[in-house]
N, C-alpha and C. Protein backbone atom coordinates (compact mmCIF):
# COMPACT_ATOMS: atom_id res chain seq x y z
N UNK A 1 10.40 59.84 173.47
CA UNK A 1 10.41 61.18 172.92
C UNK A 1 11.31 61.21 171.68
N UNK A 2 11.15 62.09 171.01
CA UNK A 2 12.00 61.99 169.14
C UNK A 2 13.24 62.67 169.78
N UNK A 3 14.22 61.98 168.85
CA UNK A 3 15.60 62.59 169.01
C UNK A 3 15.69 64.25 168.01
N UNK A 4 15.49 65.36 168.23
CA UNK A 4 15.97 66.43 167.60
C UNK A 4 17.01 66.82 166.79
N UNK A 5 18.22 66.21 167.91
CA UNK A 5 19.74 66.37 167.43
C UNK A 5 20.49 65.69 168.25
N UNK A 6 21.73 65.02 167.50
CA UNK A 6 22.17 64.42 168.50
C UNK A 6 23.92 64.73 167.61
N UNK A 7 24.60 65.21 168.96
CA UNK A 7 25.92 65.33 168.84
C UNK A 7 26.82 64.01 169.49
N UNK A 8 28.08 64.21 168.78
CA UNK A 8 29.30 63.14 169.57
C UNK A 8 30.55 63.94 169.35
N UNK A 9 31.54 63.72 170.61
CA UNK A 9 32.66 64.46 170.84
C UNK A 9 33.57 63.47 171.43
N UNK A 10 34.59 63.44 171.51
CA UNK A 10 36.08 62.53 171.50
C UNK A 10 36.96 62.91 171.99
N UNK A 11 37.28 63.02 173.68
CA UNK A 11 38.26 63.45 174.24
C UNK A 11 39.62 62.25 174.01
N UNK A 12 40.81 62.76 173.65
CA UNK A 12 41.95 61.90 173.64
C UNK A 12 43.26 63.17 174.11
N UNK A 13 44.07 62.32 174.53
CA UNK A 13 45.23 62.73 174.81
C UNK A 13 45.43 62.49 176.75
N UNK A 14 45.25 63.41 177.06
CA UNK A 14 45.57 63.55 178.89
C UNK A 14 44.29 63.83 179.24
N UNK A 15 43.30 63.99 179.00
CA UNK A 15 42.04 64.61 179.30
C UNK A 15 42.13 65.89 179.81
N UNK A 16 41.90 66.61 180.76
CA UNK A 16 42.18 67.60 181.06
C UNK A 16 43.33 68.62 180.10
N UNK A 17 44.00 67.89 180.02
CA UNK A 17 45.39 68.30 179.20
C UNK A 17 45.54 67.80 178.18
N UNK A 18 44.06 67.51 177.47
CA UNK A 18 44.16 66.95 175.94
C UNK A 18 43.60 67.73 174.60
N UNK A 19 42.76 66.83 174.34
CA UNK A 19 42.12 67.78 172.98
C UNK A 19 40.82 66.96 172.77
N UNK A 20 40.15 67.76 172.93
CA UNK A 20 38.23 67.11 172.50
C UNK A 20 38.02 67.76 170.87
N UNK A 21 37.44 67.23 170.44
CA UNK A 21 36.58 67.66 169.21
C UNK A 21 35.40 66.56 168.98
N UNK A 22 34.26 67.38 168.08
CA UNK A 22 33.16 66.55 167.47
C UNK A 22 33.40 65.84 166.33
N UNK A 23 33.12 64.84 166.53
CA UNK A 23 33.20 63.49 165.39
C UNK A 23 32.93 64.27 163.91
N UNK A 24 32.28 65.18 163.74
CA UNK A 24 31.95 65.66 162.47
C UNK A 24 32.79 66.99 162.17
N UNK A 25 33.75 67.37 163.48
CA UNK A 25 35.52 68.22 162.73
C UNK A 25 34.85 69.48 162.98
N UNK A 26 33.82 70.12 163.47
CA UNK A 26 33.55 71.23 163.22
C UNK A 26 34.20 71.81 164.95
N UNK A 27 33.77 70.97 166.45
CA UNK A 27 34.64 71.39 167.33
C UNK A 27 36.16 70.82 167.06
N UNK A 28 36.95 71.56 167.45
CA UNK A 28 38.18 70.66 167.68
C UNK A 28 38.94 71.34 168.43
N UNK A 29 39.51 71.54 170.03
CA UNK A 29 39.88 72.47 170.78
C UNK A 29 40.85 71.99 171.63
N UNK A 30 42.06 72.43 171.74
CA UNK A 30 43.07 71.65 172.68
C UNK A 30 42.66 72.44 174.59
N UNK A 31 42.88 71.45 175.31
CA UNK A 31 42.89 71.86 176.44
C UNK A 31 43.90 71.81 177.65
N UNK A 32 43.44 73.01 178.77
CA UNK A 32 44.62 73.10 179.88
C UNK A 32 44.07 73.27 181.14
N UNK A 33 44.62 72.31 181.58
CA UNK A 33 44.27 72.13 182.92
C UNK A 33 44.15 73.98 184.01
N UNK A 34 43.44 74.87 184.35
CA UNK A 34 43.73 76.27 184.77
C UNK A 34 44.57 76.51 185.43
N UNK A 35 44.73 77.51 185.12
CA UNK A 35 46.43 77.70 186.36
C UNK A 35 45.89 78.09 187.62
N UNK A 36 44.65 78.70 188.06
CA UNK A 36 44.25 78.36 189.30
C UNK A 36 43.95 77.21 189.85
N UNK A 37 44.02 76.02 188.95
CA UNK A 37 44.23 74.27 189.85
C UNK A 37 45.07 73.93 189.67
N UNK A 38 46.58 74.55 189.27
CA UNK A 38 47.46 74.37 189.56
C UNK A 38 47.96 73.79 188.06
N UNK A 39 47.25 74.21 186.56
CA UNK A 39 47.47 73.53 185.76
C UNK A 39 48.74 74.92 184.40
N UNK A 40 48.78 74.48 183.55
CA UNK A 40 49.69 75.13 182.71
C UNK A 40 48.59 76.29 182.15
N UNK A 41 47.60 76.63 182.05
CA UNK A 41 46.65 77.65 181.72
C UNK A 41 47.01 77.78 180.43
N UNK A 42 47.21 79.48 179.98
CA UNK A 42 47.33 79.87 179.09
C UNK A 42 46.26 79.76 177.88
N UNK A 43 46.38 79.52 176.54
CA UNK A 43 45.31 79.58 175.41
C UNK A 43 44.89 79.03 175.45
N UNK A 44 44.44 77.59 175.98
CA UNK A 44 43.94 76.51 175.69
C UNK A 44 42.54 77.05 176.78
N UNK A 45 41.21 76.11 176.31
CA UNK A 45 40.20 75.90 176.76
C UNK A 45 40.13 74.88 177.82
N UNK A 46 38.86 74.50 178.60
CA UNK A 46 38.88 73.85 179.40
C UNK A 46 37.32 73.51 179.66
N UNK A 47 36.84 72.34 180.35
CA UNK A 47 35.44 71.45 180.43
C UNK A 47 34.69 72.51 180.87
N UNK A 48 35.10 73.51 182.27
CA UNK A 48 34.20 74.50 182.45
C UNK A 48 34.18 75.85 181.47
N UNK A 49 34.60 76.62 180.72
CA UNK A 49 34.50 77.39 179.54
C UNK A 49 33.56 76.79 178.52
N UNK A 50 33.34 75.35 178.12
CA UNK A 50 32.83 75.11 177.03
C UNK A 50 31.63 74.40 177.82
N UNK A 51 31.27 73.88 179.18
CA UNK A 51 30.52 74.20 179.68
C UNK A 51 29.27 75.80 179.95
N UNK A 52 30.12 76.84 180.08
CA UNK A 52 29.71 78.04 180.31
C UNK A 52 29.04 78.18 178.98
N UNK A 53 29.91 78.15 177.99
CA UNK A 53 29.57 78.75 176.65
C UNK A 53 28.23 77.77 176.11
N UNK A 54 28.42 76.69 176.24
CA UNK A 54 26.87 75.45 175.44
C UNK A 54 25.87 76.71 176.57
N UNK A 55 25.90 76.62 177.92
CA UNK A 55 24.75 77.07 178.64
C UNK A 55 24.26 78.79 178.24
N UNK A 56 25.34 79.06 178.55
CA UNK A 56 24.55 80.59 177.87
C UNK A 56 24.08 81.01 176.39
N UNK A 57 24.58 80.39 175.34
CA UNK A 57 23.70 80.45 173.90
C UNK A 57 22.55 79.49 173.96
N UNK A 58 22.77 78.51 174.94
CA UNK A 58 21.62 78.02 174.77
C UNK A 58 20.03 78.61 175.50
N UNK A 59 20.79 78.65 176.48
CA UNK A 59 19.67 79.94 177.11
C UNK A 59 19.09 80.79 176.68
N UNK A 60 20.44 81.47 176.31
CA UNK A 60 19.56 83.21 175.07
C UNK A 60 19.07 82.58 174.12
N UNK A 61 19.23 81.45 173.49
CA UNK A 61 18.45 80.88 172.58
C UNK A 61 16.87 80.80 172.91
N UNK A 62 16.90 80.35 173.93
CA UNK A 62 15.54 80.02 174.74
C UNK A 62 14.98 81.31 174.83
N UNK A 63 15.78 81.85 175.62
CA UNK A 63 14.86 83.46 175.95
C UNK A 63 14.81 84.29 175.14
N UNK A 64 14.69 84.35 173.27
CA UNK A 64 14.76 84.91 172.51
C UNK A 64 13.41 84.47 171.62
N UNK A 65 13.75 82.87 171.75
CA UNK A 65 12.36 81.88 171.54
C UNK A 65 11.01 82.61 171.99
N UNK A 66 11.07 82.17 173.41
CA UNK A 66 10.30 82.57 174.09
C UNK A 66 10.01 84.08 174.55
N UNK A 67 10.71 85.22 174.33
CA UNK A 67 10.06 86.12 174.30
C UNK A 67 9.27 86.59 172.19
N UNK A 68 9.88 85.73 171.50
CA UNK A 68 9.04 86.42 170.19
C UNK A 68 7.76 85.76 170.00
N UNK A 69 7.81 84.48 170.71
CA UNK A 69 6.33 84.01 171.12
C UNK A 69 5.00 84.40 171.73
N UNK A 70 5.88 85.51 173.16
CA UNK A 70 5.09 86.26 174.00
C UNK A 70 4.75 87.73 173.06
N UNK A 71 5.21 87.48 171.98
CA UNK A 71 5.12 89.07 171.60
C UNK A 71 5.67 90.22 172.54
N UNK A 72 6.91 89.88 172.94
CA UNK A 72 7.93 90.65 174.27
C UNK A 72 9.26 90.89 173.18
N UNK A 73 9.86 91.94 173.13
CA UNK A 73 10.89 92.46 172.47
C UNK A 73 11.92 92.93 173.33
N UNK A 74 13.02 91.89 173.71
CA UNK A 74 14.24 92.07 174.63
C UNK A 74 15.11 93.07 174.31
N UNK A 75 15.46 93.71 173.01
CA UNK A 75 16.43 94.45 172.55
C UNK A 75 17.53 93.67 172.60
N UNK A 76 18.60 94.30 172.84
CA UNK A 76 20.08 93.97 172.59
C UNK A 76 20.19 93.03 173.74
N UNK A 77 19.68 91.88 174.10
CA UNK A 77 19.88 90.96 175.28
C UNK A 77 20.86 90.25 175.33
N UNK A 78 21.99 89.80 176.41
CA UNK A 78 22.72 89.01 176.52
C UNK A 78 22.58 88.11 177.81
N UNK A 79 23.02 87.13 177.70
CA UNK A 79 23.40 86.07 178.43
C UNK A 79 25.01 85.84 178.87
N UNK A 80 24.93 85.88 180.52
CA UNK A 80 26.78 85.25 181.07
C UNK A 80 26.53 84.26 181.01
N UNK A 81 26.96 83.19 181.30
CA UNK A 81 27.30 82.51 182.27
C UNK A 81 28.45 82.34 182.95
N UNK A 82 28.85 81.40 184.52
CA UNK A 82 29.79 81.90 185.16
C UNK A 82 29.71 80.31 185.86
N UNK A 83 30.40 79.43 185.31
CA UNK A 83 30.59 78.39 185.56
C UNK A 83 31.74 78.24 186.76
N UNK A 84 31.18 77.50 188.05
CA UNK A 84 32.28 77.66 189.29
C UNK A 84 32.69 76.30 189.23
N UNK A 85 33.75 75.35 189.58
CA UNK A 85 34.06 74.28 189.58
C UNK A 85 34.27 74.49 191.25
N UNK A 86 33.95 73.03 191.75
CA UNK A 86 33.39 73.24 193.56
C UNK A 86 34.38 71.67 193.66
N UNK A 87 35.03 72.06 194.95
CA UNK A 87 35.48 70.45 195.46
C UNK A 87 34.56 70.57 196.96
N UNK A 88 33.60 68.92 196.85
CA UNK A 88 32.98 68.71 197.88
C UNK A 88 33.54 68.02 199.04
N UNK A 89 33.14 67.99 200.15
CA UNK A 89 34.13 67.36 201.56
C UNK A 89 34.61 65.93 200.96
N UNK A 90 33.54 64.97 200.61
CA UNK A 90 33.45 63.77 199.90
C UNK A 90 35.10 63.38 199.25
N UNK A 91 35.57 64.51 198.18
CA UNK A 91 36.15 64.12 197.43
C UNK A 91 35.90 64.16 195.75
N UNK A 92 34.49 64.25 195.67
CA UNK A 92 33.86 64.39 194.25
C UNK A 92 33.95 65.82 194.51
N UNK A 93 33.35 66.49 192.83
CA UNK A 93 33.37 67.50 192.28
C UNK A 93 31.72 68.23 191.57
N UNK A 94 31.57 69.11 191.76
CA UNK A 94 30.35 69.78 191.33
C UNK A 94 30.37 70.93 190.70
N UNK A 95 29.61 71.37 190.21
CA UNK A 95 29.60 72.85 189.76
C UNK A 95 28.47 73.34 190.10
N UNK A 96 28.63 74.65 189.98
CA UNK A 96 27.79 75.91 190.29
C UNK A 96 27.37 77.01 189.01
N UNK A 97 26.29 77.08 188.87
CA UNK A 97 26.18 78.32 187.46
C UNK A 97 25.59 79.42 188.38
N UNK A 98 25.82 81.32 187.69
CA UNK A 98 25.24 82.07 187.86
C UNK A 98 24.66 82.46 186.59
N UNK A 99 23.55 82.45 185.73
CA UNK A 99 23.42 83.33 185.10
C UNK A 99 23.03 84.74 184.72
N UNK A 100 23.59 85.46 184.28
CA UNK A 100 23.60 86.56 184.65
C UNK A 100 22.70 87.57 182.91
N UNK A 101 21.45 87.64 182.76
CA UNK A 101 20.92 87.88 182.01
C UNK A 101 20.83 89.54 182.04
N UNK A 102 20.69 90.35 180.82
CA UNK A 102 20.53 91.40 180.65
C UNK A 102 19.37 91.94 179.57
N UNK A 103 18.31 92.63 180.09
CA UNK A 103 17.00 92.89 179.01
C UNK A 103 16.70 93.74 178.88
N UNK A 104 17.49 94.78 178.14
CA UNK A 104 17.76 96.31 178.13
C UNK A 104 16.52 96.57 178.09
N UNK A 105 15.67 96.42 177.53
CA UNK A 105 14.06 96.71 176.85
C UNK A 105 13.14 97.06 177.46
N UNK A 106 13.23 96.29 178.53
CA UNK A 106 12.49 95.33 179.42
C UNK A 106 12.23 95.77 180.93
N UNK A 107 11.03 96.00 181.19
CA UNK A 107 10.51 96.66 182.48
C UNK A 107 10.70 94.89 183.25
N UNK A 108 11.48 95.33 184.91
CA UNK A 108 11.75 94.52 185.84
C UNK A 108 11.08 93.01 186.19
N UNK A 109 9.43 93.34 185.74
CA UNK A 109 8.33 92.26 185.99
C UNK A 109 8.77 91.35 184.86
N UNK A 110 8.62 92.35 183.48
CA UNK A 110 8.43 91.48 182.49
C UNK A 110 9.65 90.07 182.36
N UNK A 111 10.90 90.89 182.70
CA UNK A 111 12.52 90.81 182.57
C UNK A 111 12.08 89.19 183.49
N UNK A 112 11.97 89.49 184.44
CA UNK A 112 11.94 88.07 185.63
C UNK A 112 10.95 87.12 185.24
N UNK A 113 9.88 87.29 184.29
CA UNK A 113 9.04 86.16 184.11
C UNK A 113 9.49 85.57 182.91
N UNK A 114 10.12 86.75 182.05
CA UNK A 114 10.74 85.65 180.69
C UNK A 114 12.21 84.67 181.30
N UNK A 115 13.05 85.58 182.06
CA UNK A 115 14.16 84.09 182.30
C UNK A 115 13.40 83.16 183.42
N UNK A 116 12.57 83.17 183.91
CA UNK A 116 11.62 82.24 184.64
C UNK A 116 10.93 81.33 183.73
N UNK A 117 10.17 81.56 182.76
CA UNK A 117 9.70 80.79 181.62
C UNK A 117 10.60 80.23 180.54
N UNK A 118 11.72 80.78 180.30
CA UNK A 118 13.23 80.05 179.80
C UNK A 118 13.65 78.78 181.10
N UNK A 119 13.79 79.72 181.97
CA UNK A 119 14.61 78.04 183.07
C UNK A 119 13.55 77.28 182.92
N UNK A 120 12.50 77.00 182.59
CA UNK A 120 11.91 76.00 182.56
C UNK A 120 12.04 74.99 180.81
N UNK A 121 12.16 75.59 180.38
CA UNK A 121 12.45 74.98 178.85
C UNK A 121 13.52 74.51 178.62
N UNK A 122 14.59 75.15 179.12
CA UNK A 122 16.13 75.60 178.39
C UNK A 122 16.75 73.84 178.79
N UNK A 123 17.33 73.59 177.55
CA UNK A 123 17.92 72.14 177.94
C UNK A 123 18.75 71.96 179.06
N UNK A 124 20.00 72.67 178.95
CA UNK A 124 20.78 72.82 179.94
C UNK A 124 19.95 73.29 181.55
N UNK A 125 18.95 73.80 181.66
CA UNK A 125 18.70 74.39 182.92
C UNK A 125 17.32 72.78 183.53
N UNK A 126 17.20 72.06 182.64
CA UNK A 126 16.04 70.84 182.49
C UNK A 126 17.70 70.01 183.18
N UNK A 127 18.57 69.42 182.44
CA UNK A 127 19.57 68.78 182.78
C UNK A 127 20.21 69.07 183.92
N UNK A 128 19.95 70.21 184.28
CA UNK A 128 21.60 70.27 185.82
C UNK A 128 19.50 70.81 186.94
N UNK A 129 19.04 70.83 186.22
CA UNK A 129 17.65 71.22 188.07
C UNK A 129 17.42 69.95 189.10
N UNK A 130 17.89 70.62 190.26
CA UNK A 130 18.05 69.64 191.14
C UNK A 130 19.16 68.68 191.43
N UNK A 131 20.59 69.05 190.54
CA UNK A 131 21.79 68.15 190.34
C UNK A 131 23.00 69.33 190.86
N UNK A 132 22.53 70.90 190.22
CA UNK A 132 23.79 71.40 190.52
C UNK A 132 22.72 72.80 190.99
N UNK A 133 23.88 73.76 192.04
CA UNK A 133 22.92 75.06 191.99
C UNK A 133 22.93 76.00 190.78
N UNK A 134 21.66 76.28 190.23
CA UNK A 134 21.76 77.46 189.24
C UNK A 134 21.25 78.70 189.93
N UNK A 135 21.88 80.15 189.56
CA UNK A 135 21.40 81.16 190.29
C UNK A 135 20.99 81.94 189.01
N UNK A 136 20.21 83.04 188.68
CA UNK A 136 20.28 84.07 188.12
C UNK A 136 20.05 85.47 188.92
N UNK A 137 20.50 86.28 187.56
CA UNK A 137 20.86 87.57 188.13
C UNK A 137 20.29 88.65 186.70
N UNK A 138 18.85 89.30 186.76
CA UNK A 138 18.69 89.72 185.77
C UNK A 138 18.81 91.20 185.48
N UNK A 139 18.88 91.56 185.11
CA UNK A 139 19.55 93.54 185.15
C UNK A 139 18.41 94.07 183.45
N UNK A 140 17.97 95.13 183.77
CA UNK A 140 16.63 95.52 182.62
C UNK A 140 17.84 97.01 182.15
């Protein structure tokens, strides 16, 4: 299949407690471990936030796509996401997404078949199906 786009990013320092950016300077973001895992919190970002954030523009990307295709007009639509970080019995680690879509516009039927026809496209929702749980939650 053709490559579209292809990004690279460079975690150094502590990882968790370091600093990632993209090889081409445009990300560059220091990070903190959350103070609900017991880390220093505060301003800094973290793997699940910039997790959350790639998935939900990319989504509304999708479902913006795909409704001007359908000739469907969402209005003022937004996208959550709500990235959970999970410790399994094992010892490994997983995550959990809710997304939580909004289609002011949009009568209930229509609302559920466009983020239904997005989870099927959307990169991020192609990458984690069948690896992590995704839920949505759509509100018209």
């Amino acid at each position: 299949m053709p490559a579209l786009y292809t990004t690279e990013a460079l975690s150094t320092g502590d990882g968790r407690n370091g600093e990632v950016r993209s090889l081409d300077g445009v990300l560059d973001e220091l990070l903190a471990v959350p103070k609900e895992m017991g880390g220093p919190g505060g301003d800094r970002t973290n793997p699940e936030q910039l997790f959350a954030a790639g998935y939900a523009a990319c989504f509304h990307n999708g479902l913006r796509l795909i409704a001007a295709q359908q000739g469907v007009h969402p209005g003022a639509s937004t996208v959550r996401s709500k990235v959970t970080l999970l410790a399994l019995d094992t010892g490994a680690f997983t995550l959990a997404v809710t997304l939580t879509v909004h289609l002011p516009d949009l009568d209930r039927s229509t609302a559920d078949q466009l983020v239904k026809a997005t989870h099927e496209v959307c990169p991020y929702s192609n990458a984690t199906r069948g690896n992590i749980e995704v839920a949505f939650k759509t509100t018209v």
